[in-house]
Every structure is written in C-alpha cells, then in structure tokens.
N, C-alpha and C. Protein backbone atom coordinates (compact mmCIF):
# COMPACT_ATOMS: atom_id res chain seq x y z
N UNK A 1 0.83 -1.17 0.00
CA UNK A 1 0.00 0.00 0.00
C UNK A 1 0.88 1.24 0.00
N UNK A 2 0.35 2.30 -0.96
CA UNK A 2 1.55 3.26 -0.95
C UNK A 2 0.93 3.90 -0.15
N UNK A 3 2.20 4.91 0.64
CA UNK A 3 1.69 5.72 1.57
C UNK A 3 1.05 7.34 1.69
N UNK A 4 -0.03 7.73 1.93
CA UNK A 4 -0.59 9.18 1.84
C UNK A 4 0.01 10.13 2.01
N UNK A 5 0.12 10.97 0.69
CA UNK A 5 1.10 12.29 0.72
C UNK A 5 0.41 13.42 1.45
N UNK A 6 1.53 14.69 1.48
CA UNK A 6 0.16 15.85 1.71
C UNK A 6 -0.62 16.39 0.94
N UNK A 7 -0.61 15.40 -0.16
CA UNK A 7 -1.45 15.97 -1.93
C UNK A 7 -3.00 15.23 -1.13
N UNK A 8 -2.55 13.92 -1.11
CA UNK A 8 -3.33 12.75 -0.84
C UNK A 8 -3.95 13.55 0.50
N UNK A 9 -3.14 13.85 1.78
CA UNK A 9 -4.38 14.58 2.73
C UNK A 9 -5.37 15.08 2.37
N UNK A 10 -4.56 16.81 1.57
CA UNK A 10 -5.16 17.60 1.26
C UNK A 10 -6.93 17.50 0.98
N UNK A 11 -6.56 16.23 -0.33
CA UNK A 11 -7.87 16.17 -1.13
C UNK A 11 -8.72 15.16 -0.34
N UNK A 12 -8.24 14.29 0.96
CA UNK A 12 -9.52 13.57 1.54
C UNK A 12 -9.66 14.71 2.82
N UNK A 13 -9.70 15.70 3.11
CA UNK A 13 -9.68 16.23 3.87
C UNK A 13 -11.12 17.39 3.82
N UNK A 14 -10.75 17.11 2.26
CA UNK A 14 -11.73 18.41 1.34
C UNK A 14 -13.03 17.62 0.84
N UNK A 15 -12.65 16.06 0.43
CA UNK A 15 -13.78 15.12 0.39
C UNK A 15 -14.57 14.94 1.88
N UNK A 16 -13.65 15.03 2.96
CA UNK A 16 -14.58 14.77 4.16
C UNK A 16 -15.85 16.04 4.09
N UNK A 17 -15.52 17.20 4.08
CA UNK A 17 -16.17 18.38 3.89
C UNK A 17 -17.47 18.23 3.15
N UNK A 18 -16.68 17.74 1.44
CA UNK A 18 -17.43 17.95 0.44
C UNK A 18 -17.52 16.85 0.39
N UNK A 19 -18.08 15.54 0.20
CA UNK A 19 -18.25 14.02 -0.39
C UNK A 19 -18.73 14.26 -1.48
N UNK A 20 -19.59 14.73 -2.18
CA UNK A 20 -19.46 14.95 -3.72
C UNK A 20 -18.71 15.71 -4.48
N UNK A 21 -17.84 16.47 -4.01
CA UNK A 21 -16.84 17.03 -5.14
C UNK A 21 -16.59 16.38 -5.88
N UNK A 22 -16.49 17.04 -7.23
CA UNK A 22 -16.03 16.92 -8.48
C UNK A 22 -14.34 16.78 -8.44
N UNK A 23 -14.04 16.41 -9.63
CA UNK A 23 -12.31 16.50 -9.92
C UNK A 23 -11.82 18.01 -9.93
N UNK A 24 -13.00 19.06 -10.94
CA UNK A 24 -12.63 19.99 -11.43
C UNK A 24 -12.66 21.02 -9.95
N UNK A 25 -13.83 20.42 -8.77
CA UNK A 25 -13.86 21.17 -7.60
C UNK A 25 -12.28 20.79 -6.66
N UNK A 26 -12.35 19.59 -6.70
CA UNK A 26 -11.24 19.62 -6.27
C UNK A 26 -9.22 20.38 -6.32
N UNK A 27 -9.64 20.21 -7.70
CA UNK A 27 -8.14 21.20 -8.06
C UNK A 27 -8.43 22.34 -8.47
N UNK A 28 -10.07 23.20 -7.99
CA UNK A 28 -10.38 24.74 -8.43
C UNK A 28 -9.41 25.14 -6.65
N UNK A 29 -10.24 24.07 -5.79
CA UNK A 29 -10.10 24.55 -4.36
C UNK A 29 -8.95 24.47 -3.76
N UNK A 30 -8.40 23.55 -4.35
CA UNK A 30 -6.77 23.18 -3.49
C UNK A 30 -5.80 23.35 -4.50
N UNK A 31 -5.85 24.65 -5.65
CA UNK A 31 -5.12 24.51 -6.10
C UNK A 31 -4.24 24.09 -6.75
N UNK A 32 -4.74 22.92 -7.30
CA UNK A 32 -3.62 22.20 -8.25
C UNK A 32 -3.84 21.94 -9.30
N UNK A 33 -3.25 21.23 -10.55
CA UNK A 33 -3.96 20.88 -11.93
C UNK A 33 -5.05 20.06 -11.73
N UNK A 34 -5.96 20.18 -12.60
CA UNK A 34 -6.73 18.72 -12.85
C UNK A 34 -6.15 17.01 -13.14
N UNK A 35 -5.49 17.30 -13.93
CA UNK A 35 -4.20 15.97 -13.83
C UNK A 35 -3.93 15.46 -12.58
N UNK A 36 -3.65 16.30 -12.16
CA UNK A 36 -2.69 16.08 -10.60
C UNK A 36 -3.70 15.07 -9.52
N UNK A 37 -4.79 16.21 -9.80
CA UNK A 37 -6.16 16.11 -8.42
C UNK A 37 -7.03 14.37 -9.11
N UNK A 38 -6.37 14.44 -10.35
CA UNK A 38 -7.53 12.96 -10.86
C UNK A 38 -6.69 12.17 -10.87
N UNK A 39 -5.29 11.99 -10.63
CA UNK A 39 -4.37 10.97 -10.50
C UNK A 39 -4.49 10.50 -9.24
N UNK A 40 -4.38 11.53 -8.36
CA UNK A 40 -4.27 11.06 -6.69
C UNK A 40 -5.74 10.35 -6.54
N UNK A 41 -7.10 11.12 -7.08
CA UNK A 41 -8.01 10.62 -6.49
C UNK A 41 -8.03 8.80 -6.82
N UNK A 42 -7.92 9.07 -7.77
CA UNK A 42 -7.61 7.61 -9.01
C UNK A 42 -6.77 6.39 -7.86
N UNK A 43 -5.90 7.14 -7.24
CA UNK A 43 -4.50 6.08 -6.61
C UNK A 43 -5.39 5.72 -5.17
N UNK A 44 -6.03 6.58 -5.11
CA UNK A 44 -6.51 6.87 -3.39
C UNK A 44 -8.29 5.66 -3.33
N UNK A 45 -8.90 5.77 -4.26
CA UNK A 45 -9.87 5.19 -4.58
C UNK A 45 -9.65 3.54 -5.05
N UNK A 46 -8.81 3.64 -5.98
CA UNK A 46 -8.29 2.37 -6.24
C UNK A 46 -7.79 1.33 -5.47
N UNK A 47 -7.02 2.03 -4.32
CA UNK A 47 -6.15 1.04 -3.96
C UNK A 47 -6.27 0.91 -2.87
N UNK A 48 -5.93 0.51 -1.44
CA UNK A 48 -6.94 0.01 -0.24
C UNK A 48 -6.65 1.17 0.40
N UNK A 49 -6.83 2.42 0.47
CA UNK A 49 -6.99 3.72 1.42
C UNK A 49 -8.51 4.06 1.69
N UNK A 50 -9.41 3.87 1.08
CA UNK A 50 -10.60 4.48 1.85
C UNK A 50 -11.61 2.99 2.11
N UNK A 51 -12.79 3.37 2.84
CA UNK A 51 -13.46 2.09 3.42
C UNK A 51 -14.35 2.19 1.89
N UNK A 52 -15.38 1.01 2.14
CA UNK A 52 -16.27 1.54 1.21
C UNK A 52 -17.25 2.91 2.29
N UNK A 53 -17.96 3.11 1.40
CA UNK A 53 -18.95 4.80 1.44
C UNK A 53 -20.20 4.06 2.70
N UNK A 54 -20.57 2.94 2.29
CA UNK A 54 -21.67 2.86 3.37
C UNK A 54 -21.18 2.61 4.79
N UNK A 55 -20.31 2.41 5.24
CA UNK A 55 -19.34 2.70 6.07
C UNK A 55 -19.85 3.93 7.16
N UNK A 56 -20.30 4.95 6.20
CA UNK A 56 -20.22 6.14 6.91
C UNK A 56 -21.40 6.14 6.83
N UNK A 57 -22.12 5.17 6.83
CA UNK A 57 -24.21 5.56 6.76
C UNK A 57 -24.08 5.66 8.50
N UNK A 58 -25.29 6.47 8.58
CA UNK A 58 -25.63 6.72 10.18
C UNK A 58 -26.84 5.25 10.38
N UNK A 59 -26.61 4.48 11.73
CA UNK A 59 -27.39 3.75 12.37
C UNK A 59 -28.63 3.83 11.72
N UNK A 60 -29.41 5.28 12.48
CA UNK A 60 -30.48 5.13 12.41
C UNK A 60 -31.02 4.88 10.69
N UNK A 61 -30.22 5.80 9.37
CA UNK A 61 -30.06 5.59 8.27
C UNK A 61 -30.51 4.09 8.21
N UNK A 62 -30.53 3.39 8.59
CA UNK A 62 -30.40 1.96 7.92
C UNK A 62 -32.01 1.61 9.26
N UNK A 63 -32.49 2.22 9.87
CA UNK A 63 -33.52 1.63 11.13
C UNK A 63 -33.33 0.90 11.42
N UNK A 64 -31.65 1.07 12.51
CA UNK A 64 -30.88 0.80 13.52
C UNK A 64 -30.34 1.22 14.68
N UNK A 65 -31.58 2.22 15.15
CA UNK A 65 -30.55 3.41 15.68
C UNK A 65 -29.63 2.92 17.14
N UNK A 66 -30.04 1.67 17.20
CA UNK A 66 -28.67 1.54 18.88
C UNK A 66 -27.82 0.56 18.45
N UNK A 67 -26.71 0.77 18.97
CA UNK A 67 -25.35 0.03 18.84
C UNK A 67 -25.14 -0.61 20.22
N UNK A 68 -24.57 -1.92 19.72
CA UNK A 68 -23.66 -2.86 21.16
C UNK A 68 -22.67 -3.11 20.60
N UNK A 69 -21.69 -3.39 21.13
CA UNK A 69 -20.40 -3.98 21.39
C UNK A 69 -20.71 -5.36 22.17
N UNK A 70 -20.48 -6.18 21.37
CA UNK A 70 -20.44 -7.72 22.14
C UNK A 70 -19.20 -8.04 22.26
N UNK A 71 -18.61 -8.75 23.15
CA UNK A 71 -16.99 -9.52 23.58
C UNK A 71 -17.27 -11.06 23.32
N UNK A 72 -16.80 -11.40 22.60
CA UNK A 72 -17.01 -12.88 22.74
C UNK A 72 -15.51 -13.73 22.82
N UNK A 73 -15.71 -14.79 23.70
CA UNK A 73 -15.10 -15.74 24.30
C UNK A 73 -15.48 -17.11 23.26
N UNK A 74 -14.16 -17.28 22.25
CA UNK A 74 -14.16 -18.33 21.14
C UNK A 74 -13.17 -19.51 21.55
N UNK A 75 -13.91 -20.48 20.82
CA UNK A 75 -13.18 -21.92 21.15
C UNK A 75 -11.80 -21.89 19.40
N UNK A 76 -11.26 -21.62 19.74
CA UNK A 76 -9.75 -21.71 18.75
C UNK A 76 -9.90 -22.70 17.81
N UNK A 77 -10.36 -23.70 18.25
CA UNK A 77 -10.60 -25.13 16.81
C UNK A 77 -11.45 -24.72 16.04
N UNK A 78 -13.03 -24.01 16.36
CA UNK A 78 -13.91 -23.60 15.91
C UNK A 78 -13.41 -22.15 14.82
N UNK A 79 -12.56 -21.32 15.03
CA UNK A 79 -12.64 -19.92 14.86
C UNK A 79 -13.13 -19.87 13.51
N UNK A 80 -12.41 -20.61 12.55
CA UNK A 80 -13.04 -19.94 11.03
C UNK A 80 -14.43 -20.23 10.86
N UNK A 81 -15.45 -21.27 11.47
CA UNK A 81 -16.31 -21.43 11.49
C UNK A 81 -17.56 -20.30 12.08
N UNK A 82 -16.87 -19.55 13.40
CA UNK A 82 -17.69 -19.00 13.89
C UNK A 82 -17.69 -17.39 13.16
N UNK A 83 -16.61 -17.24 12.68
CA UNK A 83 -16.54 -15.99 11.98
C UNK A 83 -17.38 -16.00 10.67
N UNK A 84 -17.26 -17.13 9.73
CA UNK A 84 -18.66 -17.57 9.06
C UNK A 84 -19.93 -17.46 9.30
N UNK A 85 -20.12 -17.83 10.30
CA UNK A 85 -21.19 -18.00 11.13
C UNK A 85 -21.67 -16.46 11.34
N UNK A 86 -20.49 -15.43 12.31
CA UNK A 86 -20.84 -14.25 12.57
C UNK A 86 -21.48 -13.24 11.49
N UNK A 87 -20.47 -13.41 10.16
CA UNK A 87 -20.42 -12.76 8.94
C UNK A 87 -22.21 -13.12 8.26
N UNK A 88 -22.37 -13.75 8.82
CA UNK A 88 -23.74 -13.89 7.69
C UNK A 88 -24.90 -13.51 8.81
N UNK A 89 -24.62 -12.94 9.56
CA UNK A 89 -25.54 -11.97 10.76
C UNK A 89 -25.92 -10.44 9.86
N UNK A 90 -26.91 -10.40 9.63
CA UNK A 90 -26.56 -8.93 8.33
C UNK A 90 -26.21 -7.41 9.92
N UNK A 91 -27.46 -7.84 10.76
CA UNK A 91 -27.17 -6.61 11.99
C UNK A 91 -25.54 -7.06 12.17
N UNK A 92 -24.23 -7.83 12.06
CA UNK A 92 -23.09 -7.58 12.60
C UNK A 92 -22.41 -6.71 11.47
N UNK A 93 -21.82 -5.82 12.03
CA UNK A 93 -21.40 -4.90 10.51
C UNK A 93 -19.81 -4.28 11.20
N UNK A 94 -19.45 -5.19 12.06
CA UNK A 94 -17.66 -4.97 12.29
C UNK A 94 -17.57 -6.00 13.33
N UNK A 95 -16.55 -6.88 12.88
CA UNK A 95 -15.68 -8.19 13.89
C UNK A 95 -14.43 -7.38 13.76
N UNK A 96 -13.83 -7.63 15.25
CA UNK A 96 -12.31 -7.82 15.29
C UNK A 96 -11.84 -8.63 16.27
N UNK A 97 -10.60 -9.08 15.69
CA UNK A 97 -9.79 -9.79 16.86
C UNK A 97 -9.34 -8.87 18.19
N UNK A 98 -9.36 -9.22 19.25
CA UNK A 98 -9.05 -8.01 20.48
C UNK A 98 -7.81 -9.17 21.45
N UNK A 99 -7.39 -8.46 21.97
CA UNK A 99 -6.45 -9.44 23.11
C UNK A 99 -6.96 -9.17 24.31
N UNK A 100 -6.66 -9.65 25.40
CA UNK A 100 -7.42 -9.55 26.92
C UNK A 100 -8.14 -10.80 27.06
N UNK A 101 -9.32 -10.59 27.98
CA UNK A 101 -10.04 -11.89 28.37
C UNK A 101 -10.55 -12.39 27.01
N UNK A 102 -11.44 -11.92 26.24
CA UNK A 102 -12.38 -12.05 25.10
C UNK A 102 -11.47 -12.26 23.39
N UNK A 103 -12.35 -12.50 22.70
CA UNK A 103 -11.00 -12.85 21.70
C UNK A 103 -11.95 -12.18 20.52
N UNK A 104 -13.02 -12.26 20.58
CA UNK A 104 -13.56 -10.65 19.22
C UNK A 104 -14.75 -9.61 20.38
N UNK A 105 -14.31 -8.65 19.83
CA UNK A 105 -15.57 -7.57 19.60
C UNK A 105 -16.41 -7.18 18.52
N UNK A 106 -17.56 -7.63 18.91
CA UNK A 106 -18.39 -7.40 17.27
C UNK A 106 -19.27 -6.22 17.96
N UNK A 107 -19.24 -5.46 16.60
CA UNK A 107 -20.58 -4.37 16.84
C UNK A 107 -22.14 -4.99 16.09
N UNK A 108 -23.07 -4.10 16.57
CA UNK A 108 -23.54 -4.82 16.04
C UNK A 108 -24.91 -3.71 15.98
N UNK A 109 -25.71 -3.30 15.34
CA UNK A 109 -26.85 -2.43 14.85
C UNK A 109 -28.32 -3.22 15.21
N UNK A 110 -29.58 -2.33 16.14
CA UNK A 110 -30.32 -3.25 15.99
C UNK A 110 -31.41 -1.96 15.75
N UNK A 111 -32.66 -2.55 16.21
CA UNK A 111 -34.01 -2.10 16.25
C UNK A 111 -34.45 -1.11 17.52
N UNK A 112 -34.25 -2.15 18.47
CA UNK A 112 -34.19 -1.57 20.15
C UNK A 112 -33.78 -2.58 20.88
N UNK A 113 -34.05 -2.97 22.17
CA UNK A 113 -33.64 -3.46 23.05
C UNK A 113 -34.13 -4.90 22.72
N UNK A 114 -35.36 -5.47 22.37
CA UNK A 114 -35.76 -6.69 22.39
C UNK A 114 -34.66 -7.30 20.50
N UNK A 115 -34.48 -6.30 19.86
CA UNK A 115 -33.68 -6.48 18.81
C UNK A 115 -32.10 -7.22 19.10
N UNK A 116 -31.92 -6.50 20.03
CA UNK A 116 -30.24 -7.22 20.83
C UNK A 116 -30.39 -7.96 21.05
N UNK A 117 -31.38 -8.22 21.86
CA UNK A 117 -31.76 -9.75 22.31
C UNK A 117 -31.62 -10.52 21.31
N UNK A 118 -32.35 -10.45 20.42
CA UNK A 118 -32.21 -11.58 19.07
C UNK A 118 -31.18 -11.85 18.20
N UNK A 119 -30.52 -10.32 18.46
CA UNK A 119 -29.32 -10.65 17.49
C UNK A 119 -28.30 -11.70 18.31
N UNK A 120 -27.97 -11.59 20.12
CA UNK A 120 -26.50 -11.63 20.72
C UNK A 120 -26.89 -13.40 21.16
N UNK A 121 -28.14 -13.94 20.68
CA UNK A 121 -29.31 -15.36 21.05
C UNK A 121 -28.10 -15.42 19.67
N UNK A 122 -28.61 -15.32 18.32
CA UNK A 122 -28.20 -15.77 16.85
C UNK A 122 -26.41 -15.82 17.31
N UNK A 123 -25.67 -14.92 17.60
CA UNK A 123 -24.00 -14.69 17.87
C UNK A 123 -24.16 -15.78 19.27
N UNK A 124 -24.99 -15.94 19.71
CA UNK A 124 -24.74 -17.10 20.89
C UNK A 124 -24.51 -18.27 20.69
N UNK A 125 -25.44 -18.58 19.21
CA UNK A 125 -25.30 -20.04 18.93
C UNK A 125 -24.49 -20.34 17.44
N UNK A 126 -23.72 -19.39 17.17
CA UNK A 126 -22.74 -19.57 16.25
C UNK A 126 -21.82 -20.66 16.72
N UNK A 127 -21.17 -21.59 16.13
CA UNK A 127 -20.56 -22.73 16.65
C UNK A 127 -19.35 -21.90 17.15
N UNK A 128 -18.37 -22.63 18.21
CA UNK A 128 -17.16 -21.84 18.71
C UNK A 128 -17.74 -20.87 19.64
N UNK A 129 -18.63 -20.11 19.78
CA UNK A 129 -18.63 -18.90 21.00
C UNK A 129 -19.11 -19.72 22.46
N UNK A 130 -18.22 -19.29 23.01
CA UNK A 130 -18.21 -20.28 24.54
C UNK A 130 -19.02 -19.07 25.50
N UNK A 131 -19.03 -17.80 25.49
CA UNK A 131 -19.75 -16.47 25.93
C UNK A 131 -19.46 -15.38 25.59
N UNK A 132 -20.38 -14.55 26.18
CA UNK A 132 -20.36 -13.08 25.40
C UNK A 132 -21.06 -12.03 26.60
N UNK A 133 -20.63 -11.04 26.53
CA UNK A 133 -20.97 -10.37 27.01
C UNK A 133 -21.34 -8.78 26.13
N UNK A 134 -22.68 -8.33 26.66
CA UNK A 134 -22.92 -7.00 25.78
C UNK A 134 -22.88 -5.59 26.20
N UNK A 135 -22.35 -4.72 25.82
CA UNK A 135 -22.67 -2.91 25.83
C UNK A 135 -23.51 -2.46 24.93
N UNK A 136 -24.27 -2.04 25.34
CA UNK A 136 -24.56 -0.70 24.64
C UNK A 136 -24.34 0.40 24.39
N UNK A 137 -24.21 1.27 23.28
CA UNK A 137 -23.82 2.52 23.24
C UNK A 137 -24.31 3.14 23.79
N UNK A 138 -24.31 4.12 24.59
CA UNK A 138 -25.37 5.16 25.07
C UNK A 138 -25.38 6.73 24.32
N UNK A 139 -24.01 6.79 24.41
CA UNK A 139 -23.56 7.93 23.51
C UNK A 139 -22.24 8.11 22.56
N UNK A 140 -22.19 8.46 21.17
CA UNK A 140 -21.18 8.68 20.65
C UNK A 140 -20.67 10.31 21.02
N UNK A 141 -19.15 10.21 21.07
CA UNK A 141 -18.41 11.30 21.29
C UNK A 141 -17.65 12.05 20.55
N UNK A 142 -17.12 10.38 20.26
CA UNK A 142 -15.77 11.17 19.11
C UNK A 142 -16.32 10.39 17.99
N UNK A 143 -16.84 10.68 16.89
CA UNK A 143 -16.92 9.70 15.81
C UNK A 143 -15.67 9.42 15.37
N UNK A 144 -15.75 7.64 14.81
CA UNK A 144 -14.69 7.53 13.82
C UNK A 144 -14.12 8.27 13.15
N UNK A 145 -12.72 8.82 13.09
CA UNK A 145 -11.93 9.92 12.42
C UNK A 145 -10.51 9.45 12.01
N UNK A 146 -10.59 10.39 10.85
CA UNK A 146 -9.22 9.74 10.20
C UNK A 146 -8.25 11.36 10.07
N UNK A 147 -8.86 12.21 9.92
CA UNK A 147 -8.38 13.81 9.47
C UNK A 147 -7.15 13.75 10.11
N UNK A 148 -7.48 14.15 11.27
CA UNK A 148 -6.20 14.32 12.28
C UNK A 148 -5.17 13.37 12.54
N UNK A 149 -5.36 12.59 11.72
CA UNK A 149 -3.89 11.82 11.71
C UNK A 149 -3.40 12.52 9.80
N UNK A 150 -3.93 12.87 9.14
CA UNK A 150 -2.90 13.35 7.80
C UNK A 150 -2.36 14.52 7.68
N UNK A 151 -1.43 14.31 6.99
CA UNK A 151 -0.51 15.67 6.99
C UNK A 151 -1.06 16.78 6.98
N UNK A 152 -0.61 17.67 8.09
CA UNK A 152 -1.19 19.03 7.96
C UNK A 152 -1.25 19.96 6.37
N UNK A 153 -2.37 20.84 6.30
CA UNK A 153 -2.72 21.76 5.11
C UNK A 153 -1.30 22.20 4.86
C-alpha cells in the first residue's frame, strides 16, 4: 500500500467536507492541476486507502438506531467457522480480533432493546462462541476519524 502524501491529505480532507466534489472542484479549491487532483483521487480510490462509502451511513439511516459492542469468548478449533457464522448476521457490521479476556468484539446495529436480544441469542449459537458479554452505546463522542492523523494543510 503506498503511503498518503500531503497531496493525498489535502484532497480527503476536502472530500470529508465535500463528499461529492467533483475533480474539477477539487483542483479549483486546493489549487492544483486537474491531472494532478484525478491521478491522486484515481490512486486513493483504487487502492486500499478508503473504506467503502456505506461505512459512513448513520445507524439510524439503515432503522438501527442503537449500537452494542459484544466480547465474545471463542473456542480456537472452531474460529473460522464462527466468523462464518458471525459474517452472515446482516445486523453484525464490524468483527475484530481483540487481546485480553475475550477474543472478538463485534458491533452490532439493531431495532431496540428486544432487537439485541435476538441478534447476541443468533451470535450465541454460532458454533465456537463459549460467551459473550454486551454494551450498549449510550452515547457517541468522538466519531470515527481519520483527518487528524494526515498531513497538515
């Protein structure tokens, strides 16, 4: 993966702002050729730097509006199975591996409260999960952010 210049900041910085800018908006605003601004976008789009777009849909967007964090406690012989298993949950929409007691955190989108229920019952009986435990979101603070880590303007 090549690594993000301050060309490459610049212009996701200006997409966070704008998500539909144009090519031609892009190098009116930051100054640069059109060449320039449709090469980077081209390198930046192409190649594994951004998530996909629904990524950034809001919860409720999808009539989901509460989030949990489940921990689950996996049996190691089982793992590729249960991640199968997890993946075809459509409400799970992020697994990761974590270290500590628990061995994934899945998020997971529901309806309301009797909705969790049904989803963390379905992630209960995925083969491999030995337990789980759930959060709920109550409040977001900091949304997911990427800005402040790229090269300054």
């Amino acid at each position: 993966m090549a690594k993000i210049d301050a060309t490459d900041g610049r212009i996701l910085r200006l997409l966070d702002r704008t998500p539909r800018a144009t090519i031609q908006y892009l190098a009116e605003h930051l100054g640069i050729a059109r060449g320039t601004a449709q090469a980077h976008t081209n390198r930046l789009f192409d190649g594994d730097h951004l998530a996909p777009v629904s990524t950034r849909l809001y919860p409720a967007s999808v009539e989901r509006p509460l989030r949990a964090l489940v921990t689950a406690e996996v049996d190691q012989s089982e793992f590729e199975h249960t991640i199968d298993t997890l993946a075809a949950i459509p409400e799970v929409v992020e697994c990761v591996a974590i270290s500590g007691p628990s061995d994934l955190q899945i998020e997971i989108l529901a309806r309301d409260a009797d909705d969790v229920y049904r989803i963390t019952q379905r992630i209960m009986q995925a083969r491999g999960i030995r337990r789980t435990a759930t959060s709920l979101v109550l409040k977001e603070f900091i949304p997911r952010r990427m800005h402040q880590l790229l090269a300054p303007e």
